[in-house]
C-alpha atoms as a PDB file:
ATOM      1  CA  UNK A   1       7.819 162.001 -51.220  1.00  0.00           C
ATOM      2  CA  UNK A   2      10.510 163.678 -53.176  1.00  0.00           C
ATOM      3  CA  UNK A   3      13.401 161.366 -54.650  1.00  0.00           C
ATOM      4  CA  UNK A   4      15.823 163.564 -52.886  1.00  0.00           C
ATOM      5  CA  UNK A   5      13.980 163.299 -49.551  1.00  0.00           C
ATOM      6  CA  UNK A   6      13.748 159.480 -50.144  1.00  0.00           C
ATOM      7  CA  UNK A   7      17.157 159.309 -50.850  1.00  0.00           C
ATOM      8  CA  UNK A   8      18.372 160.585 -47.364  1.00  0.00           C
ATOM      9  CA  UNK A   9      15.828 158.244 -45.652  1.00  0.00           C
ATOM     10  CA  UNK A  10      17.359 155.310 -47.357  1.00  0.00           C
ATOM     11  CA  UNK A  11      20.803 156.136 -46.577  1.00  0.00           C
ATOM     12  CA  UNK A  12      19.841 156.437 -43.062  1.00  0.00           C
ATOM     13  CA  UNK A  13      17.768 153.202 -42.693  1.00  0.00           C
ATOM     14  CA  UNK A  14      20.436 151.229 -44.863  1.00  0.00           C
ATOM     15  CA  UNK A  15      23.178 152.595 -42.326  1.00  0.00           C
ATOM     16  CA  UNK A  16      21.378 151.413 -39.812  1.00  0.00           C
ATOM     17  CA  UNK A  17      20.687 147.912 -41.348  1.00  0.00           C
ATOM     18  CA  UNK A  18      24.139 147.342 -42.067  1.00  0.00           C
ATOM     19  CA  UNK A  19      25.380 148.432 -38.075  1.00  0.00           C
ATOM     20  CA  UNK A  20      22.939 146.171 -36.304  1.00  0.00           C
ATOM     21  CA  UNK A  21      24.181 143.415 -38.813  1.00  0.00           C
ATOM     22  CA  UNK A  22      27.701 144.162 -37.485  1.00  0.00           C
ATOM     23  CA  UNK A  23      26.863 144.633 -34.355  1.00  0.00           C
ATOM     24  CA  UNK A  24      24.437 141.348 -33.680  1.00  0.00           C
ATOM     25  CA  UNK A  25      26.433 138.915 -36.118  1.00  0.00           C
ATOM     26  CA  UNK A  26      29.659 139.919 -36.015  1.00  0.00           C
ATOM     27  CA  UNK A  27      31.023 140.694 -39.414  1.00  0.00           C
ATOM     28  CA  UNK A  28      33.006 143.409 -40.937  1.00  0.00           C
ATOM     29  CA  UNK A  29      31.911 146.137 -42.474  1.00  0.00           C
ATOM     30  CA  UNK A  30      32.598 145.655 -46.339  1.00  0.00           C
ATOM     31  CA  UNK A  31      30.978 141.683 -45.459  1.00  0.00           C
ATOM     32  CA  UNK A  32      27.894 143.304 -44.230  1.00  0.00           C
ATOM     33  CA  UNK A  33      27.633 145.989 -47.113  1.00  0.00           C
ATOM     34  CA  UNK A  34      28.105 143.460 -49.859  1.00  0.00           C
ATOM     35  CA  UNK A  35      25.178 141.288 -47.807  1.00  0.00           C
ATOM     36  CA  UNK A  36      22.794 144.204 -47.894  1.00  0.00           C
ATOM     37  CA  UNK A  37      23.407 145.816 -51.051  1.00  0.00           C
ATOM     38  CA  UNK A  38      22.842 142.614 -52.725  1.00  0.00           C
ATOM     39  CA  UNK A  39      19.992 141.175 -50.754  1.00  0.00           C
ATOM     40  CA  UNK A  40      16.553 140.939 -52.308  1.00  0.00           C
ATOM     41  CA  UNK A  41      15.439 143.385 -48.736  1.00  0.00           C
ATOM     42  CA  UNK A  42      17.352 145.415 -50.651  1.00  0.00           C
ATOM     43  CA  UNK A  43      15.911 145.551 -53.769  1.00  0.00           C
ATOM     44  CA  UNK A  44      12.712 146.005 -52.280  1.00  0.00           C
ATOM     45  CA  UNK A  45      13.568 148.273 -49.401  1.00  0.00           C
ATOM     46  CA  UNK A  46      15.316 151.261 -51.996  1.00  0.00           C
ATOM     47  CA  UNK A  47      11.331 151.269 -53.677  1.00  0.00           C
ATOM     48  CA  UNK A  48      10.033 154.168 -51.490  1.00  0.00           C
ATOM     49  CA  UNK A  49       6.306 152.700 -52.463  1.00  0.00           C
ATOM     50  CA  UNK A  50       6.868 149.926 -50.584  1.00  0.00           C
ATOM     51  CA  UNK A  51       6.698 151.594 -47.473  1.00  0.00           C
ATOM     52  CA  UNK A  52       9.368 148.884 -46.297  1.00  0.00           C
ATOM     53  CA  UNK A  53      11.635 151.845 -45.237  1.00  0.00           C
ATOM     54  CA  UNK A  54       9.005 152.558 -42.047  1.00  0.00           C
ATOM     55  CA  UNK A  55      10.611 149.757 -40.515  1.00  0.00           C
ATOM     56  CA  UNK A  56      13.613 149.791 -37.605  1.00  0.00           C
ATOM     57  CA  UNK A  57      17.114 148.467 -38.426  1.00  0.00           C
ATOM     58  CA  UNK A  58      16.324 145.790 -35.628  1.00  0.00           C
ATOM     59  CA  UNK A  59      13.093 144.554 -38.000  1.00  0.00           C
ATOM     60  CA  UNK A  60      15.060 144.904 -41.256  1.00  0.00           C
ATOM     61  CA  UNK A  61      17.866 142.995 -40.276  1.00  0.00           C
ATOM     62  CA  UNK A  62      15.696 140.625 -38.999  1.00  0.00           C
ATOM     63  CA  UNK A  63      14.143 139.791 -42.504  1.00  0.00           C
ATOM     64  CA  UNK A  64      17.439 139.899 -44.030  1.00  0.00           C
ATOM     65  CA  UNK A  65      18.792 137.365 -42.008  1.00  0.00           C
ATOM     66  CA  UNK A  66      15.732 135.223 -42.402  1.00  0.00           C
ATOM     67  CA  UNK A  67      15.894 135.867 -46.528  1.00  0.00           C
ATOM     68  CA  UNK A  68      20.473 134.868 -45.832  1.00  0.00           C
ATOM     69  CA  UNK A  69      19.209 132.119 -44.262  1.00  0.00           C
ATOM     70  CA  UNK A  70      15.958 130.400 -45.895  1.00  0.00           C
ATOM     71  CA  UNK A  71      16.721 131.862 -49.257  1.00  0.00           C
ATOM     72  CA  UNK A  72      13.167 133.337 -48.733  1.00  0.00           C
ATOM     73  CA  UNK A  73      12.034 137.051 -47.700  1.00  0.00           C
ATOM     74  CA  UNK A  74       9.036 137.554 -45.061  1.00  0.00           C
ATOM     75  CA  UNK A  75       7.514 140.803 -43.869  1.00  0.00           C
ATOM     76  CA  UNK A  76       6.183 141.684 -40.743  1.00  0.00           C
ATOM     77  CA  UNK A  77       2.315 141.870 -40.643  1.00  0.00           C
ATOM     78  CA  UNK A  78       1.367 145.573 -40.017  1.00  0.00           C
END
């Protein structure tokens, strides 16, 4: 995939990612930015050969919150 076309797909899944964060756990916006953009999901998720991006907001945020909470990141089997 093109870095352009990866680009867009990251901004969407990241905009996603941060709105069910807001939505589920109740924190502003700039608190659940600064969460994502600095979480290791992160790091891994904006590497489009990771494939992580395939996953739904619900799933991502899901890992993040385990990684915020256990200091540890887990994947879903595929």
């Amino acid at each position: 995939m093109d870095d352009a076309r990866f680009a867009a797909i990251l901004e969407i899944k990241v905009s996603g990612l941060v709105e069910a964060y807001m939505r589920l756990d109740g924190v502003t916006l700039k608190d659940a930015l600064v969460a994502v953009y600095h979480s290791g999901l992160y790091k891994i998720l904006e590497r489009e050969e990771t494939k992580l991006w395939h996953h739904s907001p619900a799933l991502l945020r899901d890992c993040m919150m385990n990684e915020l909470n256990t200091g540890h990141l887990e994947f879903p089997d595929e």
